[in-house]
Protein backbone atom coordinates (compact mmCIF):
# COMPACT_ATOMS: atom_id res chain seq x y z
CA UNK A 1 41.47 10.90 -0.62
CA UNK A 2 41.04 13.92 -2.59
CA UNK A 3 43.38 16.90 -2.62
CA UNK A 4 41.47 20.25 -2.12
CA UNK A 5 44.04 22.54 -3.63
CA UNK A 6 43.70 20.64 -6.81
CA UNK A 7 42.38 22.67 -9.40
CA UNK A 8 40.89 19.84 -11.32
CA UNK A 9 38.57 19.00 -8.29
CA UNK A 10 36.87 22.40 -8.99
CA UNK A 11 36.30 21.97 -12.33
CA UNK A 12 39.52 23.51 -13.43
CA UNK A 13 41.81 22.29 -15.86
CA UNK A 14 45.16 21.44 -15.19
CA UNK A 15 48.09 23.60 -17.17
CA UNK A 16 50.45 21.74 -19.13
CA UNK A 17 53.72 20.87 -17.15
CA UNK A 18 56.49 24.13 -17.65
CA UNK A 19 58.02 23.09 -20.92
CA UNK A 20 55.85 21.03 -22.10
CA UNK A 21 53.95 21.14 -25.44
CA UNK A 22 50.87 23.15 -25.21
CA UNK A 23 46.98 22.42 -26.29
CA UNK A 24 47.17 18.68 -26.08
CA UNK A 25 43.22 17.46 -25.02
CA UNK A 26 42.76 14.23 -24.99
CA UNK A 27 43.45 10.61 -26.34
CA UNK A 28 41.35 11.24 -29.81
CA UNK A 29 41.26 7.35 -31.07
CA UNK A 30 43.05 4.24 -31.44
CA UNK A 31 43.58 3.07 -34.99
CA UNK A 32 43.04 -0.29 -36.03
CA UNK A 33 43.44 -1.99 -39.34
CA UNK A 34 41.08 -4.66 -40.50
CA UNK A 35 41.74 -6.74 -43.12
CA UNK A 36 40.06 -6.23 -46.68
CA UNK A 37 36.47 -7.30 -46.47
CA UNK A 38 36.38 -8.11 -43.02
CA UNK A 39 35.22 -4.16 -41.94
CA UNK A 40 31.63 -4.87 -41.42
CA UNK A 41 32.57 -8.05 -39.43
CA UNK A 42 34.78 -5.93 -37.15
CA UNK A 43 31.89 -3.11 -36.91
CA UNK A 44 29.37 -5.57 -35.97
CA UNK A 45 31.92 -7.31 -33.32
CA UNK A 46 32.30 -3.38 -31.70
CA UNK A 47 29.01 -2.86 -31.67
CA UNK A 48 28.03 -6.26 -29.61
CA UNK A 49 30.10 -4.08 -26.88
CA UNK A 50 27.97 -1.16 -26.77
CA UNK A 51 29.57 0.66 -29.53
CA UNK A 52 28.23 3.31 -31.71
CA UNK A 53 28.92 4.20 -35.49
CA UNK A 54 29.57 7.38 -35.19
CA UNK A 55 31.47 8.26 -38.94
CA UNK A 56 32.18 6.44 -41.72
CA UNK A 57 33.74 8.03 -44.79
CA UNK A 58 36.36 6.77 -47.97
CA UNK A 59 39.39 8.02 -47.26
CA UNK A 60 41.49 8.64 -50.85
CA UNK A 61 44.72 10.83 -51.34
CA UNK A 62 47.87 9.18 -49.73
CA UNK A 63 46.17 7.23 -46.73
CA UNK A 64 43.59 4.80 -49.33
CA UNK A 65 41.12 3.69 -46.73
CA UNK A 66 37.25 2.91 -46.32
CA UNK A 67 37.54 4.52 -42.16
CA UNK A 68 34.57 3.49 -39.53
CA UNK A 69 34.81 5.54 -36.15
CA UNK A 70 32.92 4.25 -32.95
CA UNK A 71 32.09 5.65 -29.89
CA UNK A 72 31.43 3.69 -26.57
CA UNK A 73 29.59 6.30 -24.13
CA UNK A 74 29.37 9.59 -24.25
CA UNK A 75 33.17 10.62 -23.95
CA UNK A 76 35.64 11.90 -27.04
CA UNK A 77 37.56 8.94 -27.59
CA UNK A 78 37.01 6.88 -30.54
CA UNK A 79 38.11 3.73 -32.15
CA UNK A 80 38.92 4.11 -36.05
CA UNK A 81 39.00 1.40 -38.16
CA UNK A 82 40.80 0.98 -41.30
CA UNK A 83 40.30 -0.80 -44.21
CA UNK A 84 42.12 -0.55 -47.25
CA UNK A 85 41.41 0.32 -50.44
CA UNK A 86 44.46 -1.43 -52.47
CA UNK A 87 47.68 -2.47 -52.54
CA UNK A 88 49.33 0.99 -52.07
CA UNK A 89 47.21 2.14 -48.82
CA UNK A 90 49.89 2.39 -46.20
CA UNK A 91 47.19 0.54 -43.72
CA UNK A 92 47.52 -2.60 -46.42
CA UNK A 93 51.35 -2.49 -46.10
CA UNK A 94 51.02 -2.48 -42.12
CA UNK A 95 48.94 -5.64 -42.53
CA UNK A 96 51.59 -7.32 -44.72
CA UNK A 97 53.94 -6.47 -42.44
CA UNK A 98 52.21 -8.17 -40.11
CA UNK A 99 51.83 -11.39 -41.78
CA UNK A 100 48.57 -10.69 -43.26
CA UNK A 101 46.98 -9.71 -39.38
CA UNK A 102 45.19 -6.62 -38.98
CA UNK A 103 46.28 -4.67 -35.68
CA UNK A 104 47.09 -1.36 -33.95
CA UNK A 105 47.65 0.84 -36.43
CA UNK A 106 48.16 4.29 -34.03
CA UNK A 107 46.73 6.23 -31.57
CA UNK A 108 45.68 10.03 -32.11
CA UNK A 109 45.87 12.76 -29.51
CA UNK A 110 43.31 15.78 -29.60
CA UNK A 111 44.81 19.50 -29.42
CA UNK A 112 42.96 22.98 -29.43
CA UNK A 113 45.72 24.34 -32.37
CA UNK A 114 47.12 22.22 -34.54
CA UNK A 115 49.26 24.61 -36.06
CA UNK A 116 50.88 25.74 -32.38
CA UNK A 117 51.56 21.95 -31.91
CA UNK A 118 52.95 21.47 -35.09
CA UNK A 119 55.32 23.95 -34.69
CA UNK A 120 56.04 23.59 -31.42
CA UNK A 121 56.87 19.91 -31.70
CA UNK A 122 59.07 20.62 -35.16
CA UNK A 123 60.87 23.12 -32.99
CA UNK A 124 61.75 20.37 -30.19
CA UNK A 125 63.21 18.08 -32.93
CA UNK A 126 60.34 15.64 -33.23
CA UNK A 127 60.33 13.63 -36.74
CA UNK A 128 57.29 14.65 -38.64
CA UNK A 129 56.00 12.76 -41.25
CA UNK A 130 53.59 15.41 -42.99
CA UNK A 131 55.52 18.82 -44.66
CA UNK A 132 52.40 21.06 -42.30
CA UNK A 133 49.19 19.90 -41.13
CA UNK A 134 46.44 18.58 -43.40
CA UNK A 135 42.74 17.28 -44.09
CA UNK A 136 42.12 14.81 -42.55
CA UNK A 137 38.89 12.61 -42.60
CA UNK A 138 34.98 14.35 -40.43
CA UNK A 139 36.67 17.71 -41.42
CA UNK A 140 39.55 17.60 -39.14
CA UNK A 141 43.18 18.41 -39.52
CA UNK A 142 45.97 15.98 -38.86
CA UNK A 143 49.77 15.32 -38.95
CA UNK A 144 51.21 12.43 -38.24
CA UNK A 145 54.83 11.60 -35.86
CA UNK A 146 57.53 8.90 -36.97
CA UNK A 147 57.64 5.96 -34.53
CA UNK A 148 60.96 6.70 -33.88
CA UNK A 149 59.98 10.50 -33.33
CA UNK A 150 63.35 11.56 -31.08
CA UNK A 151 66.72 10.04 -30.76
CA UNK A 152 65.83 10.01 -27.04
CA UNK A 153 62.36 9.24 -25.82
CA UNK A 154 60.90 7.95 -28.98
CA UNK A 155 57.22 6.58 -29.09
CA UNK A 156 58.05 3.70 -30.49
CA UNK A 157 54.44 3.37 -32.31
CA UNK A 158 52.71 6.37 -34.84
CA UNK A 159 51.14 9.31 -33.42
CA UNK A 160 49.09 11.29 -35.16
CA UNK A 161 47.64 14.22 -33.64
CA UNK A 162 44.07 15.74 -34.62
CA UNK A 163 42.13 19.10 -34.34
CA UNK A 164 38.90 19.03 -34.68
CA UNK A 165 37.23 21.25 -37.42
């Protein structure tokens, strides 16, 4: 049964919660890393699912990664895989971590200002990993969260959080 005096059944979006971090949009992707050379295996495997290749692009810098994004639908959320480059891609020391496994590597959360988040979240004692926000891969900005992002409440996995350009 459907509430009439909620906004969101007109159309409307809701407001943030008083207190609460502002501009935050929508799950952006899930990060996964893939093994070195087994990318187009795991691009083929999404695609038997209905997926679509949406981006692919060499990421260099820090991060070190060949990155695939797919899209199932029409909706904004993604799936990102990573492969790395070399030893010293942070995705390649996740995997050894893992015993040599690829896996969840993070999720990403959409915002409308990436700079009002940043701050915002600094502010509230959050653990950022990145000094201010930065390129990230299709042209977007990025910063990433620790894990253990608050002595209280902390994720637990990494966040990174993603403006569109």
């Amino acid at each position: 049964m459907s509430n009439s005096n909620d906004p969101r059944a007109a159309g409307v979006p809701a407001l943030p919660p008083a207190g609460a971090v502002a501009g935050f949009v929508c799950v952006d992707h899930v990060a996964i890393a893939v093994r070195p050379g087994d990318l187009e295996s795991q691009v083929e495997a999404y695609k038997l699912l209905g997926f679509t290749e949406v981006h692919r692009e060499e990421v260099l810098g820090s991060d070190q990664v060949r990155e695939v994004l797919l899209r199932v639908g029409d909706g904004p959320n993604l799936i990102q895989l990573l492969e790395p480059l070399g030893p010293g891609s942070p995705v390649q020391r996740l995997i050894d971590r893992n015993g040599g496994r690829g896996g969840f590597a993070h999720i990403a959360y959409r915002v409308s200002d990436i700079r009002r988040a940043f701050d915002d979240m600094k502010a509230r004692g959050f653990r950022i990993i990145d000094q201010a926000p930065r390129q990230g891969s299709r042209g977007t900005t990025v910063f990433f969260v620790h894990p253990k992002s608050r002595d209280e409440g902390a994720f637990g996995l990494l966040v990174e959080v993603v403006q569109e350009g």
